[in-house]
Protein backbone atom coordinates (compact mmCIF):
# COMPACT_ATOMS: atom_id res chain seq x y z
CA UNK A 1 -33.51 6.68 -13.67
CA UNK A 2 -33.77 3.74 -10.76
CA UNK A 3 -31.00 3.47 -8.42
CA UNK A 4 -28.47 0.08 -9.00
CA UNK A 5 -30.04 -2.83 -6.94
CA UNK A 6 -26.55 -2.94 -5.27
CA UNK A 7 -26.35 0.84 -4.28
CA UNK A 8 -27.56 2.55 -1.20
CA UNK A 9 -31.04 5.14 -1.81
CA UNK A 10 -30.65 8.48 -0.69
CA UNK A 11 -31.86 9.55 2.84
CA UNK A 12 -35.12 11.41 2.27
CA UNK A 13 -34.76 15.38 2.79
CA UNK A 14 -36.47 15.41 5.99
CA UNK A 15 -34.24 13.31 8.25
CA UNK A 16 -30.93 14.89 6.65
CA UNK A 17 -30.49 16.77 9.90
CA UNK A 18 -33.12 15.57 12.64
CA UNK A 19 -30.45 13.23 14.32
CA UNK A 20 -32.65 10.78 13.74
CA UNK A 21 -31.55 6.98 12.50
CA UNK A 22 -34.54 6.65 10.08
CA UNK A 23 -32.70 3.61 7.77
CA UNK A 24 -29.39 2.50 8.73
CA UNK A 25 -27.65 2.16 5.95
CA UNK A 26 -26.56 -1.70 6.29
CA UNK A 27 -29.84 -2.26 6.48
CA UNK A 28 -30.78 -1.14 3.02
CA UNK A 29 -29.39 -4.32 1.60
CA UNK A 30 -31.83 -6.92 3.75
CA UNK A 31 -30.32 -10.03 3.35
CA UNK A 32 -29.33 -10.76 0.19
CA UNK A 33 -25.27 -10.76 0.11
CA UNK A 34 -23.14 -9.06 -1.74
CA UNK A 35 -20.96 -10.59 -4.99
CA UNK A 36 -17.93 -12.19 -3.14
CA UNK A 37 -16.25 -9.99 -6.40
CA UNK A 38 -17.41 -6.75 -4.66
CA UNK A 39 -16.31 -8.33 -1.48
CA UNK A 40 -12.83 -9.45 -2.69
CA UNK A 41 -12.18 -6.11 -4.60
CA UNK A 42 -13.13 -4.15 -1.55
CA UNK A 43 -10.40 -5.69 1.26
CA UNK A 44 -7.78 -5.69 -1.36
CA UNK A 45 -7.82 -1.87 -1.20
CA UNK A 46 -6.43 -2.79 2.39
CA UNK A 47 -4.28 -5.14 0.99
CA UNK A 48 -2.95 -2.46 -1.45
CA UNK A 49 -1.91 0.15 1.15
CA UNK A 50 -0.96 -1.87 3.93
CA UNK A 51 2.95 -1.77 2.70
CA UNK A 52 2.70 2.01 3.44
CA UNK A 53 2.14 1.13 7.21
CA UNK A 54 3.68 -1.72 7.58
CA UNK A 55 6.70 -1.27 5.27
CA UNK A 56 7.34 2.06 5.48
CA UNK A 57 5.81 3.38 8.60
CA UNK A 58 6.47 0.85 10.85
CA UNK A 59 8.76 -2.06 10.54
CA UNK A 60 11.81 -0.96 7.78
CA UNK A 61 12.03 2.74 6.30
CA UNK A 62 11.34 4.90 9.80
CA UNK A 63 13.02 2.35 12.21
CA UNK A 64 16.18 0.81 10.22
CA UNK A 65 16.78 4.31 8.13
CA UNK A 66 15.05 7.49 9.03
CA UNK A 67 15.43 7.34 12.23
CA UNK A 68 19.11 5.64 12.27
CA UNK A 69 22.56 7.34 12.63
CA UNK A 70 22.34 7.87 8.81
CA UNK A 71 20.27 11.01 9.64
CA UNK A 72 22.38 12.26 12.60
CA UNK A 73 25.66 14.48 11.75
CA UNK A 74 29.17 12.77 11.19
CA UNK A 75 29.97 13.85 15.00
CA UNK A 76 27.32 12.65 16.73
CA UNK A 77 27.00 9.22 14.54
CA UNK A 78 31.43 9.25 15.42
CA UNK A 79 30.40 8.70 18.68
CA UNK A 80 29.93 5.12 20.56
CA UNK A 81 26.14 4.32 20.59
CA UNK A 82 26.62 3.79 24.23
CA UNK A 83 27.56 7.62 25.00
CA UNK A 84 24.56 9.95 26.37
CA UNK A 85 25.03 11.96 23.49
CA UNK A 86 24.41 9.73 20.68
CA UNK A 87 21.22 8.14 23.02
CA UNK A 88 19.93 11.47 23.01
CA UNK A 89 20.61 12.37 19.13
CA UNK A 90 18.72 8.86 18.74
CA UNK A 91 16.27 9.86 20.78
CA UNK A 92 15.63 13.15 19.00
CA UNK A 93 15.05 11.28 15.46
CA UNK A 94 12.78 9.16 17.12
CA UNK A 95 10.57 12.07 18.38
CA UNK A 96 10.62 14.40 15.18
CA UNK A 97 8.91 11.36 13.77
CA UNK A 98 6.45 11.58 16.20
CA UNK A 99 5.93 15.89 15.80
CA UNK A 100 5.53 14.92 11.99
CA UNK A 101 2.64 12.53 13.37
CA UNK A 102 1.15 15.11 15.66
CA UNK A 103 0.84 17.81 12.51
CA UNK A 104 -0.62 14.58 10.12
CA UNK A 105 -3.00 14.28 13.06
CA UNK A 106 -4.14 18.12 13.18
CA UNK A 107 -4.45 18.19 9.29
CA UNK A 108 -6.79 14.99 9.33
CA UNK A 109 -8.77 16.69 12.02
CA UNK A 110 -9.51 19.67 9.91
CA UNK A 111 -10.49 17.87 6.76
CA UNK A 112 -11.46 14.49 6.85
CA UNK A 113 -15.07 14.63 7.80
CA UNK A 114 -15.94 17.70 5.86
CA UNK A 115 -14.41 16.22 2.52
CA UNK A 116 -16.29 12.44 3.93
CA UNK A 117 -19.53 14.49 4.17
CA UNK A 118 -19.01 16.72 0.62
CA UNK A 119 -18.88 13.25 -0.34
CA UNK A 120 -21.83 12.13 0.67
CA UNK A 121 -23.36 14.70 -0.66
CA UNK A 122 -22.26 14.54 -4.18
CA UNK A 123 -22.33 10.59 -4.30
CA UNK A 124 -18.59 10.44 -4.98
CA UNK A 125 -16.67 8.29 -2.46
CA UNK A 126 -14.88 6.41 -5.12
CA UNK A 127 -13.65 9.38 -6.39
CA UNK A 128 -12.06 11.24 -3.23
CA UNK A 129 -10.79 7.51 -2.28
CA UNK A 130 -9.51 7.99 -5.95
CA UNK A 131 -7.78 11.27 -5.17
CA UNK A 132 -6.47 10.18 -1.49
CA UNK A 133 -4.80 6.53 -2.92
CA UNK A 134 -3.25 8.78 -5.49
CA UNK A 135 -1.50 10.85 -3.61
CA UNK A 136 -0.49 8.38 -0.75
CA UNK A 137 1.40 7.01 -3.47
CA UNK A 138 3.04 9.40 -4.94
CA UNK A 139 4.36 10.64 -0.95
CA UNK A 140 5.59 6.97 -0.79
CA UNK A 141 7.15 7.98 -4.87
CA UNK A 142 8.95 11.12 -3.16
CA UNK A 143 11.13 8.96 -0.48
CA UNK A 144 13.22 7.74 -2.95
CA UNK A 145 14.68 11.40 -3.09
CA UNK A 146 15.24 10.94 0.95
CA UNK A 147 19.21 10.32 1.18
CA UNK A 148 20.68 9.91 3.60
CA UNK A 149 21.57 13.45 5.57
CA UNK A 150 20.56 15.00 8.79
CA UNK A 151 19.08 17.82 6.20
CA UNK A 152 16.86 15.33 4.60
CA UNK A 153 15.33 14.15 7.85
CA UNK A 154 12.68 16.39 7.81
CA UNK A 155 11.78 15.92 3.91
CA UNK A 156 11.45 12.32 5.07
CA UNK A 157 9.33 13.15 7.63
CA UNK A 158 6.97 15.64 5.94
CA UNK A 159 6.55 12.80 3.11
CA UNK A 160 5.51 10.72 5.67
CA UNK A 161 2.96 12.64 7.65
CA UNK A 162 1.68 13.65 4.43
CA UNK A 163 1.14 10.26 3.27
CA UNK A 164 -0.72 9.46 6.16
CA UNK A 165 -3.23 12.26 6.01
CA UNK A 166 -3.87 11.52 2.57
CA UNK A 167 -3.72 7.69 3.29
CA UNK A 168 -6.79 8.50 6.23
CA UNK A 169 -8.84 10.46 3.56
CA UNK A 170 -8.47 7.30 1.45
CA UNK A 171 -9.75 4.90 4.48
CA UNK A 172 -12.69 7.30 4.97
CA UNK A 173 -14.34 6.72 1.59
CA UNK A 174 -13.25 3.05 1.71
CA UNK A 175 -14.99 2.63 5.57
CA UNK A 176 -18.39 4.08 3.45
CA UNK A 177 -18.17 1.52 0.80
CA UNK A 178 -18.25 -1.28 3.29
CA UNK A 179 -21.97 -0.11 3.75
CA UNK A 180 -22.45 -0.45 0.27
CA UNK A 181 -21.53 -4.67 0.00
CA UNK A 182 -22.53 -5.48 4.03
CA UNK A 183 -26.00 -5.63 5.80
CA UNK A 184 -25.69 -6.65 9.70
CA UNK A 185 -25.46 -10.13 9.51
CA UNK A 186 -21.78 -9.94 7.78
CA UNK A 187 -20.41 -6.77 8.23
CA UNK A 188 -18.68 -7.78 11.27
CA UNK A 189 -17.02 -10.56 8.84
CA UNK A 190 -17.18 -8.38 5.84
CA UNK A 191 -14.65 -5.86 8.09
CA UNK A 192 -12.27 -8.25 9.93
CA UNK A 193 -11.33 -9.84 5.83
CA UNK A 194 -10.95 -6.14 4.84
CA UNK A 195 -8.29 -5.39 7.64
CA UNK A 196 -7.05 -9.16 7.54
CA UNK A 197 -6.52 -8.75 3.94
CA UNK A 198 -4.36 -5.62 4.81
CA UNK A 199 -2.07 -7.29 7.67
CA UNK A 200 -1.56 -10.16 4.90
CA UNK A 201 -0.63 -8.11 2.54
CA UNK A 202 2.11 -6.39 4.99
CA UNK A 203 3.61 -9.79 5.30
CA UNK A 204 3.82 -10.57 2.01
CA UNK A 205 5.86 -7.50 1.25
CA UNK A 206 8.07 -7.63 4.35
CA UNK A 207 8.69 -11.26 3.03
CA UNK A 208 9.83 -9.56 -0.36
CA UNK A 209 11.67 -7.36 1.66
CA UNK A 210 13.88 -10.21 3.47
CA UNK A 211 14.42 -12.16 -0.35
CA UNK A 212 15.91 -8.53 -1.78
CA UNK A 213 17.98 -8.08 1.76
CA UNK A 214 18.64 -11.90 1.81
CA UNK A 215 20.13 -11.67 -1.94
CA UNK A 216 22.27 -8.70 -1.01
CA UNK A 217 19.85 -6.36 -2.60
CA UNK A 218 20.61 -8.33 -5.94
CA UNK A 219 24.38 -6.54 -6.03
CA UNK A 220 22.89 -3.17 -5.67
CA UNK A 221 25.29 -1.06 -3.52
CA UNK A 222 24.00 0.40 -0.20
CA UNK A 223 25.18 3.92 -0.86
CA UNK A 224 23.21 6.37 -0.33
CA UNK A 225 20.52 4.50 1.39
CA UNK A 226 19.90 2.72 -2.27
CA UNK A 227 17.92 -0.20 -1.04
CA UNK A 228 15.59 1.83 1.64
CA UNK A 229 14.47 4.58 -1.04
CA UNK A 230 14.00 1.37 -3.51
CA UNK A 231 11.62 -0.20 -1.13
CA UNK A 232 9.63 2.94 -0.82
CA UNK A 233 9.36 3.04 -4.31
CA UNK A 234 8.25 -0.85 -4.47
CA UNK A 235 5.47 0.10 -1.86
CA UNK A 236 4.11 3.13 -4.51
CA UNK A 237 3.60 0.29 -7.22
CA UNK A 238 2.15 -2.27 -5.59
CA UNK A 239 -0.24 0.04 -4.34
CA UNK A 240 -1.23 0.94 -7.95
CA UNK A 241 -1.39 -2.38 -8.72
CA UNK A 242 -3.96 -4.03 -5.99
CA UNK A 243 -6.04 -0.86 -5.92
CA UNK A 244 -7.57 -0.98 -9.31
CA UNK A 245 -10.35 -3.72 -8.34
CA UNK A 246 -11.51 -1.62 -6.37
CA UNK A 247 -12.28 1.48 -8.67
CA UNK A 248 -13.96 -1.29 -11.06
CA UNK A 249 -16.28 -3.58 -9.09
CA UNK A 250 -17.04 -1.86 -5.85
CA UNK A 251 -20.47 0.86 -5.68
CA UNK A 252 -20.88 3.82 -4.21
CA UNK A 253 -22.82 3.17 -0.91
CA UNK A 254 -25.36 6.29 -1.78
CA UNK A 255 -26.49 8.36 -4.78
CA UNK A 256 -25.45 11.36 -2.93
CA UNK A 257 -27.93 13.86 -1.34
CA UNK A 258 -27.92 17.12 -3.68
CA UNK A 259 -29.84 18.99 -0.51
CA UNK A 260 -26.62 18.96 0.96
CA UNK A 261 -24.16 20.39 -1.47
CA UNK A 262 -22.80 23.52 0.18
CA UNK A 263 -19.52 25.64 -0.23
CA UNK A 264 -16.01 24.29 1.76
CA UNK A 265 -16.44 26.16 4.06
CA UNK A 266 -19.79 26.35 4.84
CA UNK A 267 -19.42 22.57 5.21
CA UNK A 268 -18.14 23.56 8.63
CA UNK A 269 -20.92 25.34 9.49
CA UNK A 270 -23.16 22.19 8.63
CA UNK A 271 -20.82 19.69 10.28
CA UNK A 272 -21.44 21.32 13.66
CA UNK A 273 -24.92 21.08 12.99
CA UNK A 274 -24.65 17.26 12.41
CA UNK A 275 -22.47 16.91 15.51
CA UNK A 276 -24.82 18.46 18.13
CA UNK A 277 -27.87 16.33 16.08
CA UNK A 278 -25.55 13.34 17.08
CA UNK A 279 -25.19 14.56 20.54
CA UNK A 280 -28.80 15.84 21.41
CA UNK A 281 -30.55 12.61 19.56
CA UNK A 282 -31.38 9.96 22.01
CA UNK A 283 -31.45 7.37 18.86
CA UNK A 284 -27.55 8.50 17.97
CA UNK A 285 -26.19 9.75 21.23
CA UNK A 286 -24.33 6.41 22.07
CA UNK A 287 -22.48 7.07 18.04
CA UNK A 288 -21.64 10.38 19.38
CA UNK A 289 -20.12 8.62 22.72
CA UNK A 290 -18.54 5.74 20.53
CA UNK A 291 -16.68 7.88 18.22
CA UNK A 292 -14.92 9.96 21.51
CA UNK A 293 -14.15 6.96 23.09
CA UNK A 294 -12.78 5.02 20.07
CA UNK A 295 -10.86 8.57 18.48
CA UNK A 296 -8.82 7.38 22.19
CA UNK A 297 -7.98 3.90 21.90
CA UNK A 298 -7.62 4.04 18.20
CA UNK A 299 -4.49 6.70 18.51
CA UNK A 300 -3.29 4.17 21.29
CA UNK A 301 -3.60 1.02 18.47
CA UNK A 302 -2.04 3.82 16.03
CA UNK A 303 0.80 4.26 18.40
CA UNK A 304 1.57 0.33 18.81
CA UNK A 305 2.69 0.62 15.15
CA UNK A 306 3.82 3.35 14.85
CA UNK A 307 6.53 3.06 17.30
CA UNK A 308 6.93 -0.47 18.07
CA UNK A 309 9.66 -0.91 15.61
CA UNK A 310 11.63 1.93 16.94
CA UNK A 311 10.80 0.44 20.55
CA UNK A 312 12.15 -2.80 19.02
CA UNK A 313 15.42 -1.31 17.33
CA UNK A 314 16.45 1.38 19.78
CA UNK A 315 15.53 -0.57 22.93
CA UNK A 316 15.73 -4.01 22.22
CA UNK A 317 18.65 -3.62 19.70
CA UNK A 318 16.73 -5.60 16.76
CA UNK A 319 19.10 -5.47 13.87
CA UNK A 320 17.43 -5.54 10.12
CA UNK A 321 16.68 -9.41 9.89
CA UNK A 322 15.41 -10.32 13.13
CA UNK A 323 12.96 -7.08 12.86
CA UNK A 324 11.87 -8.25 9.69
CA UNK A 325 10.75 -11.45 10.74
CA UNK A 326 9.02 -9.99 13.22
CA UNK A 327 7.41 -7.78 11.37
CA UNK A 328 5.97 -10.99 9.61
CA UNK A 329 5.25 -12.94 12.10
CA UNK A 330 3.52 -9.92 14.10
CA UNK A 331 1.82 -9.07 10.63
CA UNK A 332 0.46 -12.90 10.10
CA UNK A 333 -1.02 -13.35 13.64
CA UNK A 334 -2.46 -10.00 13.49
CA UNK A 335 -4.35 -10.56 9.97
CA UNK A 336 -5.71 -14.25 11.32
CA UNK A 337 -7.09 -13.15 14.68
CA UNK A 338 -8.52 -10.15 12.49
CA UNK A 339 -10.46 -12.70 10.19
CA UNK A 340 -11.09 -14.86 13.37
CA UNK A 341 -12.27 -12.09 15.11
CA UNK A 342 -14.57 -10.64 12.21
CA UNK A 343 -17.00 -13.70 12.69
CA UNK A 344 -16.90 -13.33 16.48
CA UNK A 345 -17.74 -9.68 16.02
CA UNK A 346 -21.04 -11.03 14.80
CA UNK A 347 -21.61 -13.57 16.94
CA UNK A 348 -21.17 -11.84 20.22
CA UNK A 349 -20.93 -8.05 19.23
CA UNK A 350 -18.28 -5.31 18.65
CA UNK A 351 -18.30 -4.02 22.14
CA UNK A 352 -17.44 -7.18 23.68
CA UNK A 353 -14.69 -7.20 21.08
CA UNK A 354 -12.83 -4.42 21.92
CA UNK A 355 -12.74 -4.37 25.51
CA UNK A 356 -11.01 -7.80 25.20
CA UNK A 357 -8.66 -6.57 23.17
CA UNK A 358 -7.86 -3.52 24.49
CA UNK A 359 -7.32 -5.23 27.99
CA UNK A 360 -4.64 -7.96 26.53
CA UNK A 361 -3.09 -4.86 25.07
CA UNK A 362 -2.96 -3.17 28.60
CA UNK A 363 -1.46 -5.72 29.89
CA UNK A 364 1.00 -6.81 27.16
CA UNK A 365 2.50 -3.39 27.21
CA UNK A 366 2.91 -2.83 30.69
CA UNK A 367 4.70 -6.52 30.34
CA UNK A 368 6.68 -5.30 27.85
CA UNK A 369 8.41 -2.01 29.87
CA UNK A 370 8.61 -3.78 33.08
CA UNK A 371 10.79 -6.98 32.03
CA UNK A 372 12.77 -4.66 29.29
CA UNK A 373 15.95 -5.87 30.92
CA UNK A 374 15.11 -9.38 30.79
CA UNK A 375 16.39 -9.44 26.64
CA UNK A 376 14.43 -9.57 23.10
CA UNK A 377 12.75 -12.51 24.13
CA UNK A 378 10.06 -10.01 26.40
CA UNK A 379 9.67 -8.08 22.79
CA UNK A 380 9.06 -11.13 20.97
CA UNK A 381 6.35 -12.52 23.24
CA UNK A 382 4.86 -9.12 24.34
CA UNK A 383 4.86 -7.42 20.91
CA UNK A 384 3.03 -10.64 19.08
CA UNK A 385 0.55 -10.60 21.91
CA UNK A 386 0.18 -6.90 21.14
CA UNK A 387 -0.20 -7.33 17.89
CA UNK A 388 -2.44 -10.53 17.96
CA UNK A 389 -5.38 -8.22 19.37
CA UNK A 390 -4.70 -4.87 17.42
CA UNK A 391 -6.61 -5.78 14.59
CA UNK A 392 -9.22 -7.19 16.23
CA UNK A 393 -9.89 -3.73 17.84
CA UNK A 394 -9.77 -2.07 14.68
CA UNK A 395 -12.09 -3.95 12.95
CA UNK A 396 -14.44 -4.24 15.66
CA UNK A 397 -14.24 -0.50 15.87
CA UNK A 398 -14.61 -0.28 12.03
CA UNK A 399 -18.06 -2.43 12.79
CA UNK A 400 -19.61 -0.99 15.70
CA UNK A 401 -19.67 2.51 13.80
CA UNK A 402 -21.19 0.60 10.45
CA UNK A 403 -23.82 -0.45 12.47
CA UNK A 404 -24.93 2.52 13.57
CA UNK A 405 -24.45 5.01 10.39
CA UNK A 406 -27.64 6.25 8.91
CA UNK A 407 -28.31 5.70 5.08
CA UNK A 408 -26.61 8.46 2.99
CA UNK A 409 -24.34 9.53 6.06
CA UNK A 410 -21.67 7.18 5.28
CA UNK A 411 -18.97 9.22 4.35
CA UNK A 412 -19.79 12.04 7.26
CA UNK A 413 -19.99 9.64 9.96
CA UNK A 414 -16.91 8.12 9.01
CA UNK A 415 -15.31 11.25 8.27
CA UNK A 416 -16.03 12.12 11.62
CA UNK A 417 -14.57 8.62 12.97
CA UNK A 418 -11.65 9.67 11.70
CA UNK A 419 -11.60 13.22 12.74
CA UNK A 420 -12.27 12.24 16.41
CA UNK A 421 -9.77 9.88 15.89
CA UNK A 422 -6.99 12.93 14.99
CA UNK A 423 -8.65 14.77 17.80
CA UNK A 424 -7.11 12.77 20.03
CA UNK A 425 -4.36 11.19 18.22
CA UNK A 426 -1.91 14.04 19.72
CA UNK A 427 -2.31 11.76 22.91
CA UNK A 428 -0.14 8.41 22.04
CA UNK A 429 2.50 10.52 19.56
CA UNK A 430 2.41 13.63 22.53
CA UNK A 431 2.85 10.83 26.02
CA UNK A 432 5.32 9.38 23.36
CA UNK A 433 7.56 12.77 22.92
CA UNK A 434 7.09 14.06 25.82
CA UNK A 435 8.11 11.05 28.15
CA UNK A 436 10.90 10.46 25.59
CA UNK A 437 12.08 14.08 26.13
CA UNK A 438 11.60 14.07 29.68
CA UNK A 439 13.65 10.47 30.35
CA UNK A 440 16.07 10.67 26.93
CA UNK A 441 15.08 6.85 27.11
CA UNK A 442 13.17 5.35 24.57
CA UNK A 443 11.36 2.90 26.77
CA UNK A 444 9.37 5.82 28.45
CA UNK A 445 7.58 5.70 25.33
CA UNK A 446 5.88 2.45 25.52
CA UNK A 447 4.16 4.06 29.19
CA UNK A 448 2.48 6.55 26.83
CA UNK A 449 0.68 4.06 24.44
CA UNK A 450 -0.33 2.40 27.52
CA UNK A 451 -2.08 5.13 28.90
CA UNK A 452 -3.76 6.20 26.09
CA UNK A 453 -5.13 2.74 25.56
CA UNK A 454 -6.37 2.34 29.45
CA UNK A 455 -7.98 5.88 28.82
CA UNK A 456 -9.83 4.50 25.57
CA UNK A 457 -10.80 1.29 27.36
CA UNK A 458 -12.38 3.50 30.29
CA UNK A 459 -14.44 5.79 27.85
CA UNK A 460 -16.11 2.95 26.26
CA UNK A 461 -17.41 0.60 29.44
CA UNK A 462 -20.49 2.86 29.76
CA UNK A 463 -21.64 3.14 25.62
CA UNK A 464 -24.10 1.77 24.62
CA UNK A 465 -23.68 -1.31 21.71
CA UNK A 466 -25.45 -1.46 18.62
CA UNK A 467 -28.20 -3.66 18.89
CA UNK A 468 -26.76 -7.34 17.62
CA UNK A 469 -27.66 -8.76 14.24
């Protein structure tokens, strides 16, 4: 039975483990393009799971109800928000939040790039991003049973964390399928729409988001934390919803390579062999280099949204509104400089990409904690210019490794990107904590993030770039 003419061919027995880049598998397409249908479907899986970040994780569940004073106890939330004590109780919420991120990060570090590569070997990426979309939305079903009580802080943040390891399996089998519908003339453009797509999407929803709040929540009563457990349960649907295309029109990048099928947990056992191949290869070493330096900056572009609205509420006193329209402007400028950036990715290269982004980034933070006094007008300016290169980086990022992945390795290598990525991602959430802990001032925090992205920026000036289309 031939292969589909839109479907990657498995990588012949004898590279599977020589380290050696025999086919890349973008370039298994040539030239011809993939249906803009395949294309479409494809980024709309960002679109369809974006809410989860942007929604829930960032902008309106965690900062303007899990971690407000409707989670601390009646004495503490008695007290004036000015005290020590009730800074400090605030404080607290804000870094259990990030301890639930740490353990997400240690449980996508464990299985992501063994289930990418178990994958890969069966020829089943739709179906473990299948399984992974599934149960990110049923963790984003279980907040609506998240009322309101210091008890049912850490149910909120368990749903959470878990939603996000589930949500990374997801992304690892949806990274491989890029392969599948790109070659190197547009994957650079192919991978700026896709996370575009999903920053678009987040505004749309924070938009719906303002109408409901706008319309006092259509006469619903805000008992109970009623509206915030409703959104979460909005966020679950329209993630059923805009995920289907993807399921029907999109291929699997690879057949699968039966050589490779193994037990769990000898899948360990092979992985190790698969990293030192990386490693010892002189044809791979710079992917091996890559994915340490990007698992850094990555956690540090993690750690921009994953605090910055709590950074916006608890030290620049955003109220619900005004950090919902930032959340859409942030979320409009960051989707159209990812698009923008997507073409320049091919034009000039990924490499060249990221470094510019992750400098403005420097720099916009370190803006951002030094002129904290000066009002919300530092937040406004530094956090859009934060946010204006974020997705650039991550798309860039999302490139750089696409260019480099062997045929039939798609789901491995990317498994791995995101392993490395949880490696380090104790490193934004852990400066976060700890300086947090250490200061019982929120601003500390945004010196963490910086550091972690000045580390990432530092590991990647000496890697090598993929050769340009």
């Amino acid at each position: 039975m031939s292969a589909p003419e839109n479907s990657a061919a498995p990588t012949p027995e004898g590279t599977a483990n020589s380290g050696a880049v025999a086919v890349i598998g973008l370039d298994l397409r040539g030239e011809t393009p993939a249906p803009k249908k395949q294309v479409y479907s494809w980024a709309l899986w960002d679109w369809a799971t974006q809410p989860f970040n942007t929604v829930i994780l960032t902008f309106i569940f965690t900062a303007l109800y899990l971690t407000t004073d409707a989670f601390l106890p009646p004495e503490i939330a008695a007290l004036d928000p000015e005290s020590g004590a009730y800074k400090a109780a605030e404080a607290g919420l804000a870094s259990g939040l990030g301890l639930g991120s740490t353990i997400a990060a240690l449980a996508i570090l464990v299985l992501a790039p063994v289930l990418g590569q178990r994958a890969d070997a069966a020829g089943r990426q739709k179906l473990w991003l299948g399984i992974g979309t599934g149960a990110l939305i049923l963790c984003m079903f279980g907040l609506w049973f998240v009322e309101p009580a210091p008890a049912l802080f850490w149910v909120g943040v368990a749903l959470i964390s878990a939603g996000s390891v589930f949500g990374e399996i997801a992304a690892v089998n949806s990274n491989a399928m890029l392969i599948g519908i790109a070659n190197p003339k547009t994957v650079g453009k192919i991978s700026g729409l896709g996370w575009g797509f999903g920053y678009i999407g987040g505004v749309v929803a924070l938009v719906i988001v303002i109408v409901f709040y706008a319309m006092d929540w259509f006469g619903l009563s805000d008992e109970g934390g009623l509206p915030f457990r409703l959104i979460a349960v909005g966020c679950a649907v329209w993630a059923i919803i805009f995920s289907i295309p993807i399921f029907l029109n999109v291929p699997e990048p690879s057949l699968g390579r039966p050589e490779r099928r193994v037990g769990f947990f000898r899948s360990y056992v092979l992985l190790t062999k698969d990293v030192i191949s990386l490693y010892r290869s002189p044809e791979t070493r710079p992917t091996f280099w890559f994915l340490l330096a990007s698992a850094v900056f990555r956690d540090g572009l993690g750690g921009i949204f994953a605090f910055g609205a709590i950074i916006a509420g608890q030290v620049f006193g955003f109220k619900f509104l005004e950090l919902a329209i930032f959340g859409i402007a942030a979320n409009l400028i960051a989707g159209l400089s990812t698009i923008l950036a997507g073409r320049l990715d091919d034009r000039f290269g990924p490499k060249r990409i990221i470094l510019a982004a992750l400098g403005a980034m420097i720099l916009a933070g370190l803006a951002v904690f030094l002129l904290v006094d000066a009002g919300t007008v530092v937040f406004w300016i530094g956090g859009l210019l934060l946010c204006a290169f974020v997705g650039p980086a991550q798309a860039a990022s999302r490139s750089f490794l696409a260019r480099v992945t062997p045929a039939g390795r798609e789901g491995e290598i990317f498994g791995l990107y995101a392993t490395t990525g949880r490696a380090a991602s104790w490193m934004a959430s852990g400066a976060w904590t700890l300086l947090i802990v250490l200061t019982s001032a929120t601003a500390f925090g945004i010196l963490g993030i910086v550091l972690v992205l000045l580390i990432g920026f530092l590991l990647l000036l000496p890697v090598k770039a993929p050769q340009e289309a």
